[in-house]
Protein backbone atom coordinates (compact mmCIF):
# COMPACT_ATOMS: atom_id res chain seq x y z
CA UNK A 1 -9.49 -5.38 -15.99
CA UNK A 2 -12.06 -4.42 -18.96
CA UNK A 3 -9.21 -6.27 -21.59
CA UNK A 4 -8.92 -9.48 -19.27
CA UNK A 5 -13.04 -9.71 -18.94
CA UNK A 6 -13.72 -9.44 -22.69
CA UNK A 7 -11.09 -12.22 -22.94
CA UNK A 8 -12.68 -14.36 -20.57
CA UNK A 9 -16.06 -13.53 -22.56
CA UNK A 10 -14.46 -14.81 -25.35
CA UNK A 11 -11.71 -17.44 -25.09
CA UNK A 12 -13.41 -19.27 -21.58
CA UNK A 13 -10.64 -21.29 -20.16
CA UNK A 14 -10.54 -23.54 -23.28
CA UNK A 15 -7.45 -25.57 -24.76
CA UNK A 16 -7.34 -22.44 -27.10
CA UNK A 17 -7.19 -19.94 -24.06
CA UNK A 18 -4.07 -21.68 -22.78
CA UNK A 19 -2.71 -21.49 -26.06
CA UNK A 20 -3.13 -17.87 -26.08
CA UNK A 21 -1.78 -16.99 -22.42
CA UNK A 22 0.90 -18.96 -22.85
CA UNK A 23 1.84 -16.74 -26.59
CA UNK A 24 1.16 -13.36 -24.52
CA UNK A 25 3.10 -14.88 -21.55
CA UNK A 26 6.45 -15.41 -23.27
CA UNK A 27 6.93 -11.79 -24.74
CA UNK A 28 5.45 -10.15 -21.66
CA UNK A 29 8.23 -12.74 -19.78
CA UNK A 30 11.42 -11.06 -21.82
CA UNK A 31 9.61 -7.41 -21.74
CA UNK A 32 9.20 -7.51 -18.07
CA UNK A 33 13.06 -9.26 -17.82
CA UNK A 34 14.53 -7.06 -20.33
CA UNK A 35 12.53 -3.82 -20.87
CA UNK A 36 11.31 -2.77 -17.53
CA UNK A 37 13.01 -5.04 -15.88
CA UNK A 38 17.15 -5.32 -15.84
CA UNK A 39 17.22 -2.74 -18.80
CA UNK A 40 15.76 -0.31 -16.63
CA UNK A 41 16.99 -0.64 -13.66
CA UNK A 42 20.70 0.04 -15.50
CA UNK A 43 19.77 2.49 -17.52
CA UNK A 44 17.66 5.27 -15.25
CA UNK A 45 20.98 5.79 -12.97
CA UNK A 46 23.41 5.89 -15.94
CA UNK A 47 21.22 8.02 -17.99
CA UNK A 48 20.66 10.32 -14.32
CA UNK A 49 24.12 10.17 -13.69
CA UNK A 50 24.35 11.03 -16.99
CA UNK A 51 22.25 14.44 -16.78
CA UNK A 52 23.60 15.70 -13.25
CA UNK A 53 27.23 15.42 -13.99
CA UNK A 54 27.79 15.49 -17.72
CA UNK A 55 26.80 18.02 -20.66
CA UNK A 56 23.32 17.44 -23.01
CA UNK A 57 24.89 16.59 -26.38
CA UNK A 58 27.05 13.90 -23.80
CA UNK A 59 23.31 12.41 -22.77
CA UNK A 60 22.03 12.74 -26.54
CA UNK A 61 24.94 10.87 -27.47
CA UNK A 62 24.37 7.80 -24.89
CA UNK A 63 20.41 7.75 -26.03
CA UNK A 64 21.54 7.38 -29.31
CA UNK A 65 23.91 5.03 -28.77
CA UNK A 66 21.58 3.04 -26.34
CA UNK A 67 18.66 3.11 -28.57
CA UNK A 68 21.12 1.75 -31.85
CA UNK A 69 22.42 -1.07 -29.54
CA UNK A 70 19.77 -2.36 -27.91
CA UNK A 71 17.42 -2.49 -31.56
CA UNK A 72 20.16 -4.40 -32.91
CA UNK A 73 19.68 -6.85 -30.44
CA UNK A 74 16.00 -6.97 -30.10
CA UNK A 75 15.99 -7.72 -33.65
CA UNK A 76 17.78 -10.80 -33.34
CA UNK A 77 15.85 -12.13 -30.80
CA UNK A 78 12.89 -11.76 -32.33
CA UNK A 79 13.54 -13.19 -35.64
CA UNK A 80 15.34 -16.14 -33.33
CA UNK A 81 11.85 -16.85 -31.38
CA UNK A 82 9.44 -16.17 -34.15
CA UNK A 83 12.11 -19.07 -36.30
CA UNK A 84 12.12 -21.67 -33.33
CA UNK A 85 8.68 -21.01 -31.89
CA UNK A 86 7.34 -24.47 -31.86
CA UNK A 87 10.14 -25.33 -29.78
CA UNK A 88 9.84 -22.28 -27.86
CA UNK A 89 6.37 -23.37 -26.66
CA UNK A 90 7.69 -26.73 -25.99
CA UNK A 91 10.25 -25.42 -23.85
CA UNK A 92 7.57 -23.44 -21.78
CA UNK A 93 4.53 -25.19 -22.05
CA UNK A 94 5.80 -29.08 -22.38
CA UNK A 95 2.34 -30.69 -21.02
CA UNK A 96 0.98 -29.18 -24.74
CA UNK A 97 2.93 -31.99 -26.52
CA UNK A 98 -0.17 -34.24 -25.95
CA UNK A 99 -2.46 -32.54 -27.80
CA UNK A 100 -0.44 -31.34 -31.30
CA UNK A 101 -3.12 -29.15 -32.31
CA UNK A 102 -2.81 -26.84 -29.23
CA UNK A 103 0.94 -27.12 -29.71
CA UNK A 104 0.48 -25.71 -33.28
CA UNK A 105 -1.60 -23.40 -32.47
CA UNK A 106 0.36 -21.72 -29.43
CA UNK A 107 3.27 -21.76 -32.06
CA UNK A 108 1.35 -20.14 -34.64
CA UNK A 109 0.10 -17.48 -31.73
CA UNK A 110 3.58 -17.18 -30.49
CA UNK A 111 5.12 -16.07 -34.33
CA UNK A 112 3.11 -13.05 -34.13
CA UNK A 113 3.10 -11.99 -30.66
CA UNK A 114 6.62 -12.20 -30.02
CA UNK A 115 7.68 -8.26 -32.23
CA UNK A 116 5.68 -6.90 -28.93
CA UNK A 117 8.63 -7.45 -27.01
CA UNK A 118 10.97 -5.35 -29.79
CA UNK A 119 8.52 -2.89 -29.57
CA UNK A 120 7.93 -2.27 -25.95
CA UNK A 121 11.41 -2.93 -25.12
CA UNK A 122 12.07 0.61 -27.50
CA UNK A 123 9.15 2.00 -25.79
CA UNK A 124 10.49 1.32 -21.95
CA UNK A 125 13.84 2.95 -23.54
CA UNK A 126 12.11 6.20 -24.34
CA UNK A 127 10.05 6.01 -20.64
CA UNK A 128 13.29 5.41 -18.66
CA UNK A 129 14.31 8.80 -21.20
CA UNK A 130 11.24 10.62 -19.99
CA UNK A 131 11.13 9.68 -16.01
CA UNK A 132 14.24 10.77 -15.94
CA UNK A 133 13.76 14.28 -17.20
CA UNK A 134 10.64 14.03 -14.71
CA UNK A 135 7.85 13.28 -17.61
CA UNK A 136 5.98 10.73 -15.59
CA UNK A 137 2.63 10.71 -17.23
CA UNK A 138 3.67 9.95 -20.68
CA UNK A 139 5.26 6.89 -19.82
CA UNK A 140 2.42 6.02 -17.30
CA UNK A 141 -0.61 6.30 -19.99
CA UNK A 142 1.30 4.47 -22.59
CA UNK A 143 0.25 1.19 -21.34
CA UNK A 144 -3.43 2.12 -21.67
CA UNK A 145 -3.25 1.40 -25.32
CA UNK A 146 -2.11 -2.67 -24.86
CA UNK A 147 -5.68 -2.68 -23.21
CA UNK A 148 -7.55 -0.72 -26.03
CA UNK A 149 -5.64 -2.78 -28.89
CA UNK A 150 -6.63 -6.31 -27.31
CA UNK A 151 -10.42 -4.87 -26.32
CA UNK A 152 -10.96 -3.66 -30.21
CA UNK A 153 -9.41 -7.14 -31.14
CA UNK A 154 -11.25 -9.09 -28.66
CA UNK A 155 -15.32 -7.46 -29.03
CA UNK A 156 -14.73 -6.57 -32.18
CA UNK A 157 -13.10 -8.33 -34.39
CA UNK A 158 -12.71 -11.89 -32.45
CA UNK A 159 -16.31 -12.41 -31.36
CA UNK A 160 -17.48 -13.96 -34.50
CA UNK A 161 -14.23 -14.82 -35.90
CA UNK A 162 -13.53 -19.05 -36.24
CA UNK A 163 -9.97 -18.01 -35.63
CA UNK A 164 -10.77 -15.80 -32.43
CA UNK A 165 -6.98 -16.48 -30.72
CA UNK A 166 -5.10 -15.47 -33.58
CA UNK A 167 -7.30 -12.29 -33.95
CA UNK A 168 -6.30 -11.10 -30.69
CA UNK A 169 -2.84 -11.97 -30.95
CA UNK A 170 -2.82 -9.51 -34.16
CA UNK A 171 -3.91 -6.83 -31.56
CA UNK A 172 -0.89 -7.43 -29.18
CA UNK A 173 1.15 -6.57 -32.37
CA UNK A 174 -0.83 -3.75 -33.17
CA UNK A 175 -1.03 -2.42 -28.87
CA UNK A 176 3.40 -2.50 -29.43
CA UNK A 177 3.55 -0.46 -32.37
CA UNK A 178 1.11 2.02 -31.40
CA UNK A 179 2.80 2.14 -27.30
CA UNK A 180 6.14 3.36 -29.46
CA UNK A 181 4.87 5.55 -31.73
CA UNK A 182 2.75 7.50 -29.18
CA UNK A 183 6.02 8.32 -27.04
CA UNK A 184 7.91 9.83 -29.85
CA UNK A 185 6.21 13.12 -30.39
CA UNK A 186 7.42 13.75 -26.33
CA UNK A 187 11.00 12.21 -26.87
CA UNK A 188 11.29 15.05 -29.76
CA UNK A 189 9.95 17.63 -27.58
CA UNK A 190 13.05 17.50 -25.16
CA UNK A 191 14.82 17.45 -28.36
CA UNK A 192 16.10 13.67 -26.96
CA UNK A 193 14.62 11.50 -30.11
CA UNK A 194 17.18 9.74 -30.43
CA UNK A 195 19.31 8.93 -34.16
CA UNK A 196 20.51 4.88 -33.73
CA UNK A 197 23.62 4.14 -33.63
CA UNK A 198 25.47 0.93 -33.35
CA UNK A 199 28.15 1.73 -30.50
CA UNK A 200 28.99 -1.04 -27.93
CA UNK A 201 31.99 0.53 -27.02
CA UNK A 202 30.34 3.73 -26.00
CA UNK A 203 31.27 4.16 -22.33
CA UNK A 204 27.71 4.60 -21.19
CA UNK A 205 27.15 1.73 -22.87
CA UNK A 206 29.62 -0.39 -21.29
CA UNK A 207 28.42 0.64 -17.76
CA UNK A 208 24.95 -0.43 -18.61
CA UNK A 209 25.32 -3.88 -20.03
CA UNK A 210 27.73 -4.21 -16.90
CA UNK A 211 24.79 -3.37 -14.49
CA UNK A 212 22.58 -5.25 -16.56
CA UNK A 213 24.18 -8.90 -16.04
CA UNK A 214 23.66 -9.41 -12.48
CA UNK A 215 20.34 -6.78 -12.54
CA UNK A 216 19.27 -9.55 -15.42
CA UNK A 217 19.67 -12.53 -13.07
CA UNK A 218 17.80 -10.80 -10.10
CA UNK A 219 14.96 -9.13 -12.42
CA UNK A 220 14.68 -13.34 -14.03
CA UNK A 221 13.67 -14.70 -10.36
CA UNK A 222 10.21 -13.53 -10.28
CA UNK A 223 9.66 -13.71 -14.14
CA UNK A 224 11.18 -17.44 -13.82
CA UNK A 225 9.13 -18.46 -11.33
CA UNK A 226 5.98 -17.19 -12.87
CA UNK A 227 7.08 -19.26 -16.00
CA UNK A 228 7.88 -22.36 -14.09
CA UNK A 229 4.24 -21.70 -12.86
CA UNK A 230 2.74 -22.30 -16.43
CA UNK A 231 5.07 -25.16 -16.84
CA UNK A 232 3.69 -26.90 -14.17
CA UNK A 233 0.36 -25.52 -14.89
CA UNK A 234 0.48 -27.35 -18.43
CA UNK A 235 0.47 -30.61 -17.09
CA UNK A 236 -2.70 -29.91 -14.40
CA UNK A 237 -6.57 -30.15 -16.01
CA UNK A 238 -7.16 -28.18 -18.97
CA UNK A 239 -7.85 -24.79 -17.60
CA UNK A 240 -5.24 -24.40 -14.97
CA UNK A 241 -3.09 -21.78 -16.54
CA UNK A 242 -6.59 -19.90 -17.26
CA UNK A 243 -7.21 -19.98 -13.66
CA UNK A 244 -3.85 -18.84 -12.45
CA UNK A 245 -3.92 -16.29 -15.45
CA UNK A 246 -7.65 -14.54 -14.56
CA UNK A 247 -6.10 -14.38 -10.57
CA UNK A 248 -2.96 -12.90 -11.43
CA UNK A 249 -4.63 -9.97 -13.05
CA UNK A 250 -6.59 -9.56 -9.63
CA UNK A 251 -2.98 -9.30 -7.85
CA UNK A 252 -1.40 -7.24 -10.02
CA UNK A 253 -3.84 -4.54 -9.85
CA UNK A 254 -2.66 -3.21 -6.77
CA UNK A 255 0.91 -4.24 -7.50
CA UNK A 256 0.45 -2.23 -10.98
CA UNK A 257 -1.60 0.63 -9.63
CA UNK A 258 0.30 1.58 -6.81
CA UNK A 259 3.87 -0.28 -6.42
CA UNK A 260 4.75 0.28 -10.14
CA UNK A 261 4.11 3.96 -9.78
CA UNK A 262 5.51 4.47 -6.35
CA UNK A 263 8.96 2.50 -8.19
CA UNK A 264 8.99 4.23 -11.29
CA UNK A 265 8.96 7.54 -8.87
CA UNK A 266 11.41 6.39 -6.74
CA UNK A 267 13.98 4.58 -8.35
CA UNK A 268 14.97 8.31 -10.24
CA UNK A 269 14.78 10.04 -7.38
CA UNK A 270 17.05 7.82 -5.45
CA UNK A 271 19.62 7.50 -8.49
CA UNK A 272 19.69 11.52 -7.96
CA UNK A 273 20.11 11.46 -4.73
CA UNK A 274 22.95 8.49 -4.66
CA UNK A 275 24.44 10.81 -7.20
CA UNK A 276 24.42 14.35 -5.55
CA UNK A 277 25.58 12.42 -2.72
CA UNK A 278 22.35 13.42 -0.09
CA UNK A 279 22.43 9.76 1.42
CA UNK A 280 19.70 11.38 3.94
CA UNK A 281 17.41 12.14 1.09
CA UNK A 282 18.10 8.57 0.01
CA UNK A 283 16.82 6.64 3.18
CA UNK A 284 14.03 9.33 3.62
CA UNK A 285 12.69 8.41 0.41
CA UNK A 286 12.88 4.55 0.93
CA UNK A 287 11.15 5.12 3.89
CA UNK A 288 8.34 7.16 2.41
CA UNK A 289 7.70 4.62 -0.63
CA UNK A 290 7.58 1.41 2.35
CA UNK A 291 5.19 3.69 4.13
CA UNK A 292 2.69 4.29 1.18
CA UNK A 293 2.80 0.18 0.49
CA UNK A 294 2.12 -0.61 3.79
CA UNK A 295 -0.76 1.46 3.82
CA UNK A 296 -2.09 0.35 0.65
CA UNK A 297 -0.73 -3.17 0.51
CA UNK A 298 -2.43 -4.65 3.91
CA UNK A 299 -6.47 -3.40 2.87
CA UNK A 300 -5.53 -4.82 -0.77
CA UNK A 301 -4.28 -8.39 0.67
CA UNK A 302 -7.60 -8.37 3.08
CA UNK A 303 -9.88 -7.46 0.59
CA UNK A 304 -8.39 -9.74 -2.11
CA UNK A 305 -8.93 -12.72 0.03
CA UNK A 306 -12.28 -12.03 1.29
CA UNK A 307 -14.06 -11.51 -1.73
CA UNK A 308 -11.81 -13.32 -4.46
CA UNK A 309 -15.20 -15.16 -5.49
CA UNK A 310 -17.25 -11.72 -5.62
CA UNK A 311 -14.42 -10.42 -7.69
CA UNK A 312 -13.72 -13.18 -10.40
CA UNK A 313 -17.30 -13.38 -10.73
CA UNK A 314 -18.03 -10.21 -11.34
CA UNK A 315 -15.25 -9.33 -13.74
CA UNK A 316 -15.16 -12.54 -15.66
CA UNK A 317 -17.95 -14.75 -15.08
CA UNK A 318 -19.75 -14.38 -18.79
CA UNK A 319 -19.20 -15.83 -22.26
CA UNK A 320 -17.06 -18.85 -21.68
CA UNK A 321 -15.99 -19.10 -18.63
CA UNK A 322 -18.03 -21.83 -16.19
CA UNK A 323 -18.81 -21.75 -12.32
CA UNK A 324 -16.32 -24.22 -11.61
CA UNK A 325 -14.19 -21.81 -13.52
CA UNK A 326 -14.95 -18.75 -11.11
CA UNK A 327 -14.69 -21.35 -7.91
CA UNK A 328 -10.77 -22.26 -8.93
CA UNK A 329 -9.82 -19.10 -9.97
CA UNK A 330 -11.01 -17.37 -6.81
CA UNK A 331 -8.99 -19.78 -5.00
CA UNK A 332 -5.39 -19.23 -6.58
CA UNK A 333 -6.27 -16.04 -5.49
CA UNK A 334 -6.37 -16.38 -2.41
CA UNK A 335 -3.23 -17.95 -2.46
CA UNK A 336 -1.75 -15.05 -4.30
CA UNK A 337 -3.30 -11.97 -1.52
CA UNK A 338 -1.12 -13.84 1.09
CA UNK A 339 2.20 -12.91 -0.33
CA UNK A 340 0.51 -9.41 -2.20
CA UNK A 341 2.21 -7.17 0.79
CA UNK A 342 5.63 -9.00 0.07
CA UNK A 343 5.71 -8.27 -3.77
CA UNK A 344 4.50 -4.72 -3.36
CA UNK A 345 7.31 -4.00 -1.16
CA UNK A 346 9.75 -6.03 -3.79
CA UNK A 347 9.25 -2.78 -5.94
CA UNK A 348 10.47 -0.22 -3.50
CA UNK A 349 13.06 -2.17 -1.50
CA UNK A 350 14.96 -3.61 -5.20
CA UNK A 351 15.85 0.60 -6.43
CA UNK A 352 17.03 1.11 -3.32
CA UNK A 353 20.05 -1.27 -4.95
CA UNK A 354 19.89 -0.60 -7.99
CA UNK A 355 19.83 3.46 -7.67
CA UNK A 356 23.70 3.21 -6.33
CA UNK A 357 24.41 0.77 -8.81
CA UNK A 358 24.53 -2.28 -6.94
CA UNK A 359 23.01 -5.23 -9.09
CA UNK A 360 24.64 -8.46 -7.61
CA UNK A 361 23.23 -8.04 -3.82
CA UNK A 362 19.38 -8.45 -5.22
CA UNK A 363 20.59 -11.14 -7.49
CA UNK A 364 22.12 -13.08 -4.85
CA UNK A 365 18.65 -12.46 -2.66
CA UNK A 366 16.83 -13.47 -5.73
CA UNK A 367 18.52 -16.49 -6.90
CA UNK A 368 18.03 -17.82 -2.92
CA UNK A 369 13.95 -16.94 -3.65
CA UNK A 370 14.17 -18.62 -6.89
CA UNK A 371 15.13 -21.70 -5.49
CA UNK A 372 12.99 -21.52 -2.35
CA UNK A 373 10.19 -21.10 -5.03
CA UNK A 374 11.22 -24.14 -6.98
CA UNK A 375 11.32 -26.47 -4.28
CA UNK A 376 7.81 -24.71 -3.10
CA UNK A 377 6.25 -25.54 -6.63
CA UNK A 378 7.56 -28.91 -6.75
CA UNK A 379 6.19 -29.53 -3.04
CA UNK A 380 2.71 -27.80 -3.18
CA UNK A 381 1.57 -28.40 -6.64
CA UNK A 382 0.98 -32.37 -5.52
CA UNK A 383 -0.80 -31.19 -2.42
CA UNK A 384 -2.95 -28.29 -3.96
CA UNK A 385 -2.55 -28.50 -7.63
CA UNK A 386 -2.97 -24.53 -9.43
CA UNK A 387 -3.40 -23.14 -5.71
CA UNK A 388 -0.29 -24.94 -4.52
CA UNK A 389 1.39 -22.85 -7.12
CA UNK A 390 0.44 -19.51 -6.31
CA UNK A 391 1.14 -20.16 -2.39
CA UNK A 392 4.23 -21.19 -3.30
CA UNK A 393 4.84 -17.40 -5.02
CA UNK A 394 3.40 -15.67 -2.01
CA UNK A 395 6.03 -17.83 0.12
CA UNK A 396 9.20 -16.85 -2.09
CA UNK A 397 8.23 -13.30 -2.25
CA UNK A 398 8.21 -13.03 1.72
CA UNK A 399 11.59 -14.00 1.61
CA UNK A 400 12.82 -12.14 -1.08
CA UNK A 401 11.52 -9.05 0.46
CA UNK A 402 12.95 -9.51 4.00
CA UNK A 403 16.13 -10.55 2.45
CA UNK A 404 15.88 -6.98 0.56
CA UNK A 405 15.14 -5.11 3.44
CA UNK A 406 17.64 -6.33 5.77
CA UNK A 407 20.38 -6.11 3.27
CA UNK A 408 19.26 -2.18 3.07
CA UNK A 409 19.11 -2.05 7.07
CA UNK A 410 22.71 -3.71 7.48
CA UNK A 411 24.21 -0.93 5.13
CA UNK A 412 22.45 1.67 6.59
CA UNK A 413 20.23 2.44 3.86
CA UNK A 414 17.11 2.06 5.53
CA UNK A 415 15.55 3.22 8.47
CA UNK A 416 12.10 3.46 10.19
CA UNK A 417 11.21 6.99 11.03
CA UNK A 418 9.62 7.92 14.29
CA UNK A 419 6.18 8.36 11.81
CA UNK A 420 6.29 4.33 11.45
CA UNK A 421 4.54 3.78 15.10
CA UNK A 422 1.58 6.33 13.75
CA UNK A 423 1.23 4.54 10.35
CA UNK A 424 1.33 1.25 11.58
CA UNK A 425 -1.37 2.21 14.21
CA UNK A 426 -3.84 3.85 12.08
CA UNK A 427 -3.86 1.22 9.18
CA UNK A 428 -4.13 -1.86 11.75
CA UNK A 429 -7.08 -0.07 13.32
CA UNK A 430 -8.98 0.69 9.76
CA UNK A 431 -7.96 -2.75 8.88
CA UNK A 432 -9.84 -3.95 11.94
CA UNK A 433 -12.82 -1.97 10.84
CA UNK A 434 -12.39 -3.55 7.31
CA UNK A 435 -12.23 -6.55 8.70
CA UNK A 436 -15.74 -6.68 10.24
CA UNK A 437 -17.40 -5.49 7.16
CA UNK A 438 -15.75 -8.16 4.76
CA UNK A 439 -16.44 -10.81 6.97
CA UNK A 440 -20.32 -9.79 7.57
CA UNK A 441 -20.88 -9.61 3.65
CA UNK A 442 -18.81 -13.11 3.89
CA UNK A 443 -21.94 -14.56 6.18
CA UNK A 444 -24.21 -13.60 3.69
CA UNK A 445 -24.30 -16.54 1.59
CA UNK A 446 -24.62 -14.66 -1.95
CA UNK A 447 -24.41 -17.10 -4.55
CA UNK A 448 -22.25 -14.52 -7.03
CA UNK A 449 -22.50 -16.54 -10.09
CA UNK A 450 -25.90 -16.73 -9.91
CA UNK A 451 -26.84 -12.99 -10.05
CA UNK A 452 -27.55 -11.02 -13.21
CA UNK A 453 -24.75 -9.36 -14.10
CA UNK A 454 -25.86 -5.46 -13.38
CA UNK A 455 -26.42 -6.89 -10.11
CA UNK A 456 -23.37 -8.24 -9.12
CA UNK A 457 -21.41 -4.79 -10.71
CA UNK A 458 -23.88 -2.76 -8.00
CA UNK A 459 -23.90 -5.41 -4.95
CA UNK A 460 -19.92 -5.52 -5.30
CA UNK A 461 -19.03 -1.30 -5.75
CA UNK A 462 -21.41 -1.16 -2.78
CA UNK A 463 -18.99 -3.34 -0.79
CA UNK A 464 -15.78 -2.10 -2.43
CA UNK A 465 -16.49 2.06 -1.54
CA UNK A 466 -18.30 0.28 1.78
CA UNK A 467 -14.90 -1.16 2.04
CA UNK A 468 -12.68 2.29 1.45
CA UNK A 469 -14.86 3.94 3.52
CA UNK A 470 -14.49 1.98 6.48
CA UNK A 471 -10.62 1.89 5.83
CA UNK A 472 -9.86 5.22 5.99
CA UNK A 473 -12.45 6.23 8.46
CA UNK A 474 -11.16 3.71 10.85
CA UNK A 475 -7.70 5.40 9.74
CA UNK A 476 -9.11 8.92 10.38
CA UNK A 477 -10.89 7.84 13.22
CA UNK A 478 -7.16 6.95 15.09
CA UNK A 479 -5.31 10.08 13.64
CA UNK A 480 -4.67 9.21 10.21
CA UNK A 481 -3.63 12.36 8.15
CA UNK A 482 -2.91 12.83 4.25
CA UNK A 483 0.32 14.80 5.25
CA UNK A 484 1.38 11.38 6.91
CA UNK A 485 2.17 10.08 3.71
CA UNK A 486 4.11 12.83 2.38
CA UNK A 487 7.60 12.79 1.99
């Protein structure tokens, strides 16, 4: 949140800004489809199938040959983009080609952002290594130092700078260099740093890029649709993808916070399970991640949509950025908190696939949302321009999660536990309770964007541990208990 508000401060929602999410957008797309995305999602069960059933030089030999393979690959991509970029950011951001000087530019951006996606890709390869041998805080604090690379690039370097976009695209280089290095000192600690070697024809191999073809094609739906967004987006007022950008980051918070972690958790655990063959294990611990989501997922949506205007204007409103700024962002937002519940649940429901090795269910489910998505872009962006957009997300992701869930019910992989009446009962209750507060600091009137900023940082943590507070005392107040949410 700190790296997004000094960008704000500094880029506004300019021609320049676009430019620059647009360049971050397009690595972060193939990291999130690639990396931590299908790459992932085929490698954890290999590599824990790997460790329960084989011998440890057998699972040094499949990092290695893993880690030899994949570089060899990432490097040709990369030199590919950074050679075609200006059509690159024709491809994804078309409405640029009126204006040739923000076309340049997001070329120019795009040459040295794109390496971040060789380098994180390489560093989601050594966190899949380290989840797996149950390191999870390694992995988890590795992303901390993307924000502290674009913050020092941002207030420190970019402020004054004439060039301040391709200053902070310098520190998205820097933020994947220094994410891979940091993970290596813990990779040679399990004595698992691994010695590349070119080896397609390693078994292990072979299993993963076959898991990773369909797992690629369901991971893409999301990541396509988000793209298709900015597409769109780029032929809206100047400003748009800004807008949808800054509320994004609001989402993703809880999505990042919570459903990331509970996934990253989860998805090992059920690969173990799958393999050791405990199939009651398995559904117990689908069931426990939905629980946690639901819990968290429903105050998050509320609160999201309540106070999106509090919010944007409290993180971002400075520098750059304008009223009318604050006022569209706050409502994509809105949009977005609709479907937040849907997408959190995405990231539990998908490993529960994926952790037996089944990649071409969620890809069927997701190609169905993709499409859904398309045709809900194409029909609300005339209607409701940016916020048209971001409904339509919140739509597709509804359906992509029900589809998940009753694929996972059908095979008997998923079933409510008797706890489900008790969880459901406590969290509607403190979301009644949360409910009345939001809506009585609602009738209030404050005009956010016209408060000093110290003032809007107090008025808005009052409300936000008001908020928690009424939440889980409403929750308490019914039964609620911290053992609930154990698995």
């Amino acid at each position: 949140m700190a790296r997004d508000a000094s960008l704000a401060f500094v880029l506004g929602a300019s021609g320049g800004a676009d430019a620059f999410y647009v360049a971050f957008k397009i690595p972060n797309f193939f990291r999130r489809l690639f990396a931590e995305g299908a790459f992932s999602q085929a490698f954890v069960p290999v590599l824990s199938d790997y460790k329960v059933n084989k011998e440890y030089e057998d699972v040094r030999a499949l990092v290695s040959a893993v880690s030899g393979s994949l570089g060899l690959v990432l490097l040709f991509i990369t030199v590919v983009f950074m050679l075609g970029a200006p059509w690159i950011i024709q491809l994804f951001a078309p409405g640029f080609s009126s204006d040739n000087a923000q076309m340049a530019l997001g070329a120019d951006l795009l040459t040295i952002t794109f390496p971040y996606l060789m380098f994180i890709s390489l560093t989601a390869l050594a966190g899949g290594i380290l989840n797996s041998h149950g390191e999870y805080a390694v992995p988890a604090i590795t992303p901390i130092f993307l924000n502290l690379s674009i913050l020092v690039a941002t207030l420190v370097f970019a402020v004054e700078a004439h060039n301040k976009e391709t200053v902070i695209a310098w520190g998205v280089f820097a933020a994947g260099l220094i994410q891979l290095l940091f993970q290596v000192p813990f990779l040679a600690r399990l004595k698992l740093l691994p010695m590349p070697t070119v080896n397609f024809s390693h078994p292990g191999v072979r299993r993963i890029l076959t898991l990773m073809l369909p797992a690629l094609f369901g991971v893409s739906v999301s990541q396509i649709n988000l793209l298709l967004d900015t597409v769109l987006a780029s032929f809206l007022e100047t400003g748009s993808i800004t807008w949808l950008y800054l509320s994004d980051r609001l989402y993703e918070l809880p999505l990042g916070v919570f459903a990331i972690a509970i996934s990253t958790v989860v998805l090992p655990s059920l690969s173990r399970s799958f393999s050791g063959g405990d199939d009651g294990k398995f559904v117990k611990t689908l069931d426990w991640g939905m629980q946690i989501i639901f819990f968290i997922a429903l105050p998050s949506s509320l609160a999201l949509f309540l106070l999106a205007e509090p919010l944007i204007a409290t993180i971002f409103f400075r520098g750059l950025l304008t009223v009318n700024d604050v006022s569209m962002a706050a409502q994509s937002l809105q949009a977005y908190s609709l479907g937040l519940l849907f997408m959190m649940s995405i990231k539990v429901l998908a490993p529960g696939y994926y952790a037996r090795q089944d990649t071409k269910t969620p890809v069927r489910i997701g190609i169905f949302a993709m499409v859904a998505n398309m045709v809900l872009n194409l029909l609300l962006v005339g209607l409701f321009g940016h916020v048209g957009l971001a409904l339509a997300t919140s739509i597709a992701s509804a359906l992509n999660a029900f589809l998940l869930w009753r694929g996972l019910s059908k095979q008997g992989y998923y079933q409510f536990s008797v706890i489900w009446w008790k969880v459901l009962r406590v969290a509607l209750f403190g979301l009644f309770c949360l409910m009345i507060g939001l809506v009585w600091v609602s009738n209030q009137n404050i005009e956010w964007t016209a408060l000093a900023d110290l003032e809007r940082v107090l008025y808005l943590l009052v409300i936000v541990v008001g908020g928690v507070m009424a939440y889980i005392g409403g929750a308490f107040a019914l039964g609620f208990r911290l053992k609930m949410l154990r698995l």
